[in-house]
C-alpha atoms as a PDB file:
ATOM      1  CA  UNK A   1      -7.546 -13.552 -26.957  1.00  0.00           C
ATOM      2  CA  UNK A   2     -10.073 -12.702 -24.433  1.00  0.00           C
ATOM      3  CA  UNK A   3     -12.740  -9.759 -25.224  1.00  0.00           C
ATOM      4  CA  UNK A   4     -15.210  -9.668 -22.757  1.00  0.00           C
ATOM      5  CA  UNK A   5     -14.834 -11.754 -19.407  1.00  0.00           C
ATOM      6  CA  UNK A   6     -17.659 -11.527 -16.747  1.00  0.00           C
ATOM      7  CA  UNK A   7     -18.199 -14.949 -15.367  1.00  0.00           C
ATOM      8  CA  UNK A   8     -20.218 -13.648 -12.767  1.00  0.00           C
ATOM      9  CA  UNK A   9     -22.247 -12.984 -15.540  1.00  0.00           C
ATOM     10  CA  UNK A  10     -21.781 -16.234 -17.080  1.00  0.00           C
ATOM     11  CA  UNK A  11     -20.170 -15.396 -20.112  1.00  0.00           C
ATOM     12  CA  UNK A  12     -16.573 -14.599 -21.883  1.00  0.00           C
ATOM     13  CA  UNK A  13     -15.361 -14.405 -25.195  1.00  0.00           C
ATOM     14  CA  UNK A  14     -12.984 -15.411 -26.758  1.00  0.00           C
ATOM     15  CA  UNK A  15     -11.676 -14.261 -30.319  1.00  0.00           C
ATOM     16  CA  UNK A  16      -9.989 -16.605 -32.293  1.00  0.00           C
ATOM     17  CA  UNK A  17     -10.181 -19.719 -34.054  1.00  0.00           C
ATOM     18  CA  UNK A  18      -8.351 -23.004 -32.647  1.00  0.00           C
ATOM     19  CA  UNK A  19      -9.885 -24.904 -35.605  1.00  0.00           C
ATOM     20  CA  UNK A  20      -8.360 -21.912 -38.757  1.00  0.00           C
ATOM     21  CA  UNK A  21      -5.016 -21.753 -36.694  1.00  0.00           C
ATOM     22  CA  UNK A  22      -4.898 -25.515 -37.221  1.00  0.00           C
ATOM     23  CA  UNK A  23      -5.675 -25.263 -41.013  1.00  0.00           C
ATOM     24  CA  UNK A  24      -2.948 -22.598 -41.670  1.00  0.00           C
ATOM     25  CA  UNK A  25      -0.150 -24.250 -39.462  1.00  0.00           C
ATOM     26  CA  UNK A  26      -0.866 -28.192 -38.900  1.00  0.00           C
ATOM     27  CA  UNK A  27       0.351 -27.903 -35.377  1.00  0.00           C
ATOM     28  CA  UNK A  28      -2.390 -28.984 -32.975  1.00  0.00           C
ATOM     29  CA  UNK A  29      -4.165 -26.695 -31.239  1.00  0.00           C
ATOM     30  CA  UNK A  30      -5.945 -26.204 -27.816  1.00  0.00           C
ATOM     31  CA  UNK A  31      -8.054 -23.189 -27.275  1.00  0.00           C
ATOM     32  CA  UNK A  32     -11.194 -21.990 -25.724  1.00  0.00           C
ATOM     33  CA  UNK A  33     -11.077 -23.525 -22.458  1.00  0.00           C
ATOM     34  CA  UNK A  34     -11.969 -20.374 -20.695  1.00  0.00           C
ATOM     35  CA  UNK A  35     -15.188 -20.732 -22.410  1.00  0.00           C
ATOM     36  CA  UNK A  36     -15.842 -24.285 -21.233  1.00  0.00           C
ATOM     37  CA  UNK A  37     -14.841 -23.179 -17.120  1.00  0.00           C
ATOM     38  CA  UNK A  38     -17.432 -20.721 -16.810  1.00  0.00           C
ATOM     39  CA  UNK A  39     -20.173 -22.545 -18.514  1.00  0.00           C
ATOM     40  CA  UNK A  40     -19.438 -24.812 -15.482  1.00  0.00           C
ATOM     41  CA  UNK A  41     -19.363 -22.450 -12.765  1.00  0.00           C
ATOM     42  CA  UNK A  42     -15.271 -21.478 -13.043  1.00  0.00           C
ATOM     43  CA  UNK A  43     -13.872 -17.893 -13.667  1.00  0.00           C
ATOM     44  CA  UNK A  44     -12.561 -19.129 -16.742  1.00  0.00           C
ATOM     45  CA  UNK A  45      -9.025 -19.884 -15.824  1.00  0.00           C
ATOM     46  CA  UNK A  46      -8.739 -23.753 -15.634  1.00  0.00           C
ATOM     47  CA  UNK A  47      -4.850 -24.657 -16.715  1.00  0.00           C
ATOM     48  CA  UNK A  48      -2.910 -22.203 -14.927  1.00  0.00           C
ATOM     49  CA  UNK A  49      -3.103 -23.516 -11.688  1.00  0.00           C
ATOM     50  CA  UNK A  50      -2.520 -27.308 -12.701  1.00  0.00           C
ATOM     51  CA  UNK A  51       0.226 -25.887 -14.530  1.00  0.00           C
ATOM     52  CA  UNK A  52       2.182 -24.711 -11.782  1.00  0.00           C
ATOM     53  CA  UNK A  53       1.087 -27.615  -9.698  1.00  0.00           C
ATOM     54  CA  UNK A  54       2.471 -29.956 -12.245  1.00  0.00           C
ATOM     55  CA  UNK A  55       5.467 -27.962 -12.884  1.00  0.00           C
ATOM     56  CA  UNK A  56       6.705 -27.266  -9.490  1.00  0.00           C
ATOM     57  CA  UNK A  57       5.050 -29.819  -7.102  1.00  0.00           C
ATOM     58  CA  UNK A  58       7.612 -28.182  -4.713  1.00  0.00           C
ATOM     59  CA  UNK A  59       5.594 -25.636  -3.848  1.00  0.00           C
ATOM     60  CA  UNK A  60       2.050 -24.554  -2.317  1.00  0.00           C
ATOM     61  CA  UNK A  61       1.305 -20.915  -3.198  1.00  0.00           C
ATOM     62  CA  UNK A  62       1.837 -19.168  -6.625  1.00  0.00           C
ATOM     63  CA  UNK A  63       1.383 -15.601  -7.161  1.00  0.00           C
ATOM     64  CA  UNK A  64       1.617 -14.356 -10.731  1.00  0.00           C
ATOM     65  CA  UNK A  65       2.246 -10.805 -11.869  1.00  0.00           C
ATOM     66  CA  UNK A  66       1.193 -10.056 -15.151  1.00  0.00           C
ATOM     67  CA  UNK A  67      -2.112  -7.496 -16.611  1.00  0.00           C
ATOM     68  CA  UNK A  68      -4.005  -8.926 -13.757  1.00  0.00           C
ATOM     69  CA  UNK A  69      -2.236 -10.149 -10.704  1.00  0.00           C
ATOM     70  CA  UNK A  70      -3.967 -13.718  -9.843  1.00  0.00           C
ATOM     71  CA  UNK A  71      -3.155 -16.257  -6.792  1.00  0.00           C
ATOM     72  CA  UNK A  72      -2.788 -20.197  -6.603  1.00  0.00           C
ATOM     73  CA  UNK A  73      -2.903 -22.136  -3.729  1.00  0.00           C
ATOM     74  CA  UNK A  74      -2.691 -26.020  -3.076  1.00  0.00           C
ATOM     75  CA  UNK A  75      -3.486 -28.124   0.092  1.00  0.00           C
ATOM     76  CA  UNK A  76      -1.576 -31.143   0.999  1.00  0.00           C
ATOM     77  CA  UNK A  77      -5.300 -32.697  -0.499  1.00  0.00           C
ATOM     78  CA  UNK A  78      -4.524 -31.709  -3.696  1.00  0.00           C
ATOM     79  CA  UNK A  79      -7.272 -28.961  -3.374  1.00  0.00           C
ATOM     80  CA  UNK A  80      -6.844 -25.835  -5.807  1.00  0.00           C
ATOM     81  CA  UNK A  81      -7.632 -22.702  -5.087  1.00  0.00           C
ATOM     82  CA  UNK A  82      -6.976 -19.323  -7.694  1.00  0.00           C
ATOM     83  CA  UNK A  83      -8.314 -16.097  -8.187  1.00  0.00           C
ATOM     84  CA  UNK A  84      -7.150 -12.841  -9.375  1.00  0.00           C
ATOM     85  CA  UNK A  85      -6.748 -10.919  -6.291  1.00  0.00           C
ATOM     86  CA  UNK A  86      -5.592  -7.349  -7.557  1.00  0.00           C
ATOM     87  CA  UNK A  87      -5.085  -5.072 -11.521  1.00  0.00           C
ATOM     88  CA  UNK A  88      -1.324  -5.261 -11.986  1.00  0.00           C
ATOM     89  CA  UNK A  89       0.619  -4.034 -14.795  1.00  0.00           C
ATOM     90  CA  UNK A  90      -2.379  -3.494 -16.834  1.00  0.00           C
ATOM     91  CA  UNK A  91      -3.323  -0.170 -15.124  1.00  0.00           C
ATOM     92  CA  UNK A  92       0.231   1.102 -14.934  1.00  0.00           C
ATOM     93  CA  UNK A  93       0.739   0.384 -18.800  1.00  0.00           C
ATOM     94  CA  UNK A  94      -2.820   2.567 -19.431  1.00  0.00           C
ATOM     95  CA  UNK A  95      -1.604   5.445 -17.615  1.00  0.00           C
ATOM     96  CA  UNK A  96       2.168   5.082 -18.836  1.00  0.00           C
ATOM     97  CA  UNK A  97       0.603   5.346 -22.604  1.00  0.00           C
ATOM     98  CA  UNK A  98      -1.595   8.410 -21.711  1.00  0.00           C
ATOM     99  CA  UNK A  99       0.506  10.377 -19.914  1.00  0.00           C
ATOM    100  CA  UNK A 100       4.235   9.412 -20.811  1.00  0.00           C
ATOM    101  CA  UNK A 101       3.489   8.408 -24.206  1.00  0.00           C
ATOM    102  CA  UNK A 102       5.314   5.138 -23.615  1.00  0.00           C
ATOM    103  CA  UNK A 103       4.120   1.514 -23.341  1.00  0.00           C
ATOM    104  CA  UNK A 104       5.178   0.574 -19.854  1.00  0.00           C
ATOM    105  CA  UNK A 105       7.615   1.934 -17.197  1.00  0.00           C
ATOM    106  CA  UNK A 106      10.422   0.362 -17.930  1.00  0.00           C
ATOM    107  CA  UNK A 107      12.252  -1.058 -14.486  1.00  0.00           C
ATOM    108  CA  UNK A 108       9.760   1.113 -12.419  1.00  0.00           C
ATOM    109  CA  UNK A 109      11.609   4.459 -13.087  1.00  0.00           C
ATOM    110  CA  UNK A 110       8.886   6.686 -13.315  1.00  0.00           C
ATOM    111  CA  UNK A 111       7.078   5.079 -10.346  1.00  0.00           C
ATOM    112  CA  UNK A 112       9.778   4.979  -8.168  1.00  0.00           C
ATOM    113  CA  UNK A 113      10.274   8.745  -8.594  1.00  0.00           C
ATOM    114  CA  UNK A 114       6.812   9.598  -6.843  1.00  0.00           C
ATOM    115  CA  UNK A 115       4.899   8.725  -3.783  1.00  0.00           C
ATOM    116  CA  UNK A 116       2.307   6.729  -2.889  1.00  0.00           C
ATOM    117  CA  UNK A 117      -0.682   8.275  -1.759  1.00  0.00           C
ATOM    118  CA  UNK A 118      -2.489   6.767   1.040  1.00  0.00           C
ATOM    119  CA  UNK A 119      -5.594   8.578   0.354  1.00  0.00           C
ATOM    120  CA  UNK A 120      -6.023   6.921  -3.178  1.00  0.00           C
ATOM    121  CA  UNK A 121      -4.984   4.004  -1.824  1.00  0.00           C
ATOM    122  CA  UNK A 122      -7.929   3.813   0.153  1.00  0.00           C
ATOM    123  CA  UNK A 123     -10.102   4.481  -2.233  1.00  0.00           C
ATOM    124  CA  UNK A 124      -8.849   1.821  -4.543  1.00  0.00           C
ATOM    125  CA  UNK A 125      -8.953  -0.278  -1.928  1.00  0.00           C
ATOM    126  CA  UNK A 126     -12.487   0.330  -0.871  1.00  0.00           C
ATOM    127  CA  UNK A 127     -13.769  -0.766  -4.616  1.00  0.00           C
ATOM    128  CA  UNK A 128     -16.548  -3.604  -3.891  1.00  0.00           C
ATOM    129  CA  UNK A 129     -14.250  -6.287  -5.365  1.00  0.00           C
ATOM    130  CA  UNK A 130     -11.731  -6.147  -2.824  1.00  0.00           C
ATOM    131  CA  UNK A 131     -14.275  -6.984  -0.440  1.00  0.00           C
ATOM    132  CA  UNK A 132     -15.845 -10.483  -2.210  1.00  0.00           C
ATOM    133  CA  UNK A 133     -14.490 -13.803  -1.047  1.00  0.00           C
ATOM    134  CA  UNK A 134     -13.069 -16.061  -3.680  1.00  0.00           C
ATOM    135  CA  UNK A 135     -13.240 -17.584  -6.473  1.00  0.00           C
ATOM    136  CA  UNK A 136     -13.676 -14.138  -8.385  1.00  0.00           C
ATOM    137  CA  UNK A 137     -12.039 -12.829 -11.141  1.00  0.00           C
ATOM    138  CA  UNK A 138     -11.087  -9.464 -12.699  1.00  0.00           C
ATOM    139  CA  UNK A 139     -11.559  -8.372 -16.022  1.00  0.00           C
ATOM    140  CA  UNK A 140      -9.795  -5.257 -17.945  1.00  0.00           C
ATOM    141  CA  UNK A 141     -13.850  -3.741 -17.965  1.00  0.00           C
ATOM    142  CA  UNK A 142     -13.206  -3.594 -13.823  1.00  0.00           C
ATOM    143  CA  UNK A 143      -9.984  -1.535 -14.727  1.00  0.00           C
ATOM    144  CA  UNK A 144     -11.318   1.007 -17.775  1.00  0.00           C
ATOM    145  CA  UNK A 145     -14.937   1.119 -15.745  1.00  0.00           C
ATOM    146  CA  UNK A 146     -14.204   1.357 -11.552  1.00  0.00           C
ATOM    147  CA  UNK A 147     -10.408   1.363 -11.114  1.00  0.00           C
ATOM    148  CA  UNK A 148      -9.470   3.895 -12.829  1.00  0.00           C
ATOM    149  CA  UNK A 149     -11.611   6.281 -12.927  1.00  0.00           C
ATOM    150  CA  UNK A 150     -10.805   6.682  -9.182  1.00  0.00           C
ATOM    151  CA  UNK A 151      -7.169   7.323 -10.394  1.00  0.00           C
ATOM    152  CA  UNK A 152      -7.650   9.620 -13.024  1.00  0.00           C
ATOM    153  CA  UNK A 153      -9.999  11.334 -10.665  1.00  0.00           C
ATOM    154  CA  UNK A 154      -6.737  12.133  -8.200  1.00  0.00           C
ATOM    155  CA  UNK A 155      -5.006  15.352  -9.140  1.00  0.00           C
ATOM    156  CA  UNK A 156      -1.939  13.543  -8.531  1.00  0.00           C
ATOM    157  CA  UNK A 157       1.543  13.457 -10.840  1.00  0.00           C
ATOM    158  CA  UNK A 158       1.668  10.971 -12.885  1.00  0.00           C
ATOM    159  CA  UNK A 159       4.539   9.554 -10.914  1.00  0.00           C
ATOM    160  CA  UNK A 160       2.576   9.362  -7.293  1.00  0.00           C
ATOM    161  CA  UNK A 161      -0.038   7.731  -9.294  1.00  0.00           C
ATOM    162  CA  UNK A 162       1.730   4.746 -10.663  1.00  0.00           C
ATOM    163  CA  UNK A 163       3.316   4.581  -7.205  1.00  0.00           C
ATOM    164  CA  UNK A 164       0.158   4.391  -5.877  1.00  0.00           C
ATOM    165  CA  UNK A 165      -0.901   1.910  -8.194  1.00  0.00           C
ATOM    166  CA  UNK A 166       2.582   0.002  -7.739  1.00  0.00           C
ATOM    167  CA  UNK A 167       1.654  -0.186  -3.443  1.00  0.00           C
END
């Protein structure tokens, strides 16, 4: 489970033990790559992207949705390219907890009920981050510490917020 990730720091943690999971269960384990990656230079995602290459050879680009949204991208050279490009759900579950007292909106409902606003928009869109060529990499301290604050600074609904966030 990830802790602290600032590669362009040079340093992530990782809580867990690979080695006391093995002891309890006897099933092999693989952990703390992330670890390894930046020590190298990486942003501490290494498997994902050979994963999907490997998986579905089919295709070239791979966008996945999850806390964090992140992009992979393959050339016909077999060169790899991935970075987190944008906060995802991880945002909209913060301010679904605070203000709705629930864990997530569940199909969008609460989202789709408000309107985006192009003025916070911009201002989200303006962070520094947005702006830096890949590789990067986000981590939840960019969300809690520059994203939003920005949001929580808007006098918005809750609704046009998370459909802000959502756009």
């Amino acid at each position: 489970h990830t802790i602290f990730h600032q590669p362009h720091h040079g340093f992530t943690f990782q809580l867990g033990d690979g080695a006391s999971i093995y002891a309890e269960t006897g099933i092999p384990v693989v952990s703390d790559m992330r670890s390894v990656d930046v020590a190298l230079g990486g942003q501490g995602a290494p498997l994902v992207p050979v994963g999907e290459r490997d998986l579905f050879p089919e295709y070239g680009i791979f966008l996945n949705l999850g806390g964090i949204a992140n992009i992979s991208t393959f050339s016909k050279k077999n060169t790899i390219h991935a970075f987190d490009i944008s906060p995802c759900n991880l945002p909209l579950n913060i301010l679904c907890e605070k203000y709705l007292g629930c864990a997530f909106d569940e199909k969008g409902m609460n989202a789709s009920k408000g309107k985006p606003s192009a003025s916070l928009l911009q201002s989200l869109q303006a962070l520094p981050y947005f702006h830096h060529k890949p590789p990067k990499t986000l981590g939840r301290e960019f969300i809690e510490n520059e994203y939003l604050p920005l949001i929580e600074a808007s006098e918005l609904e809750v609704e046009d917020k998370l459909c802000t966030v959502t756009h």
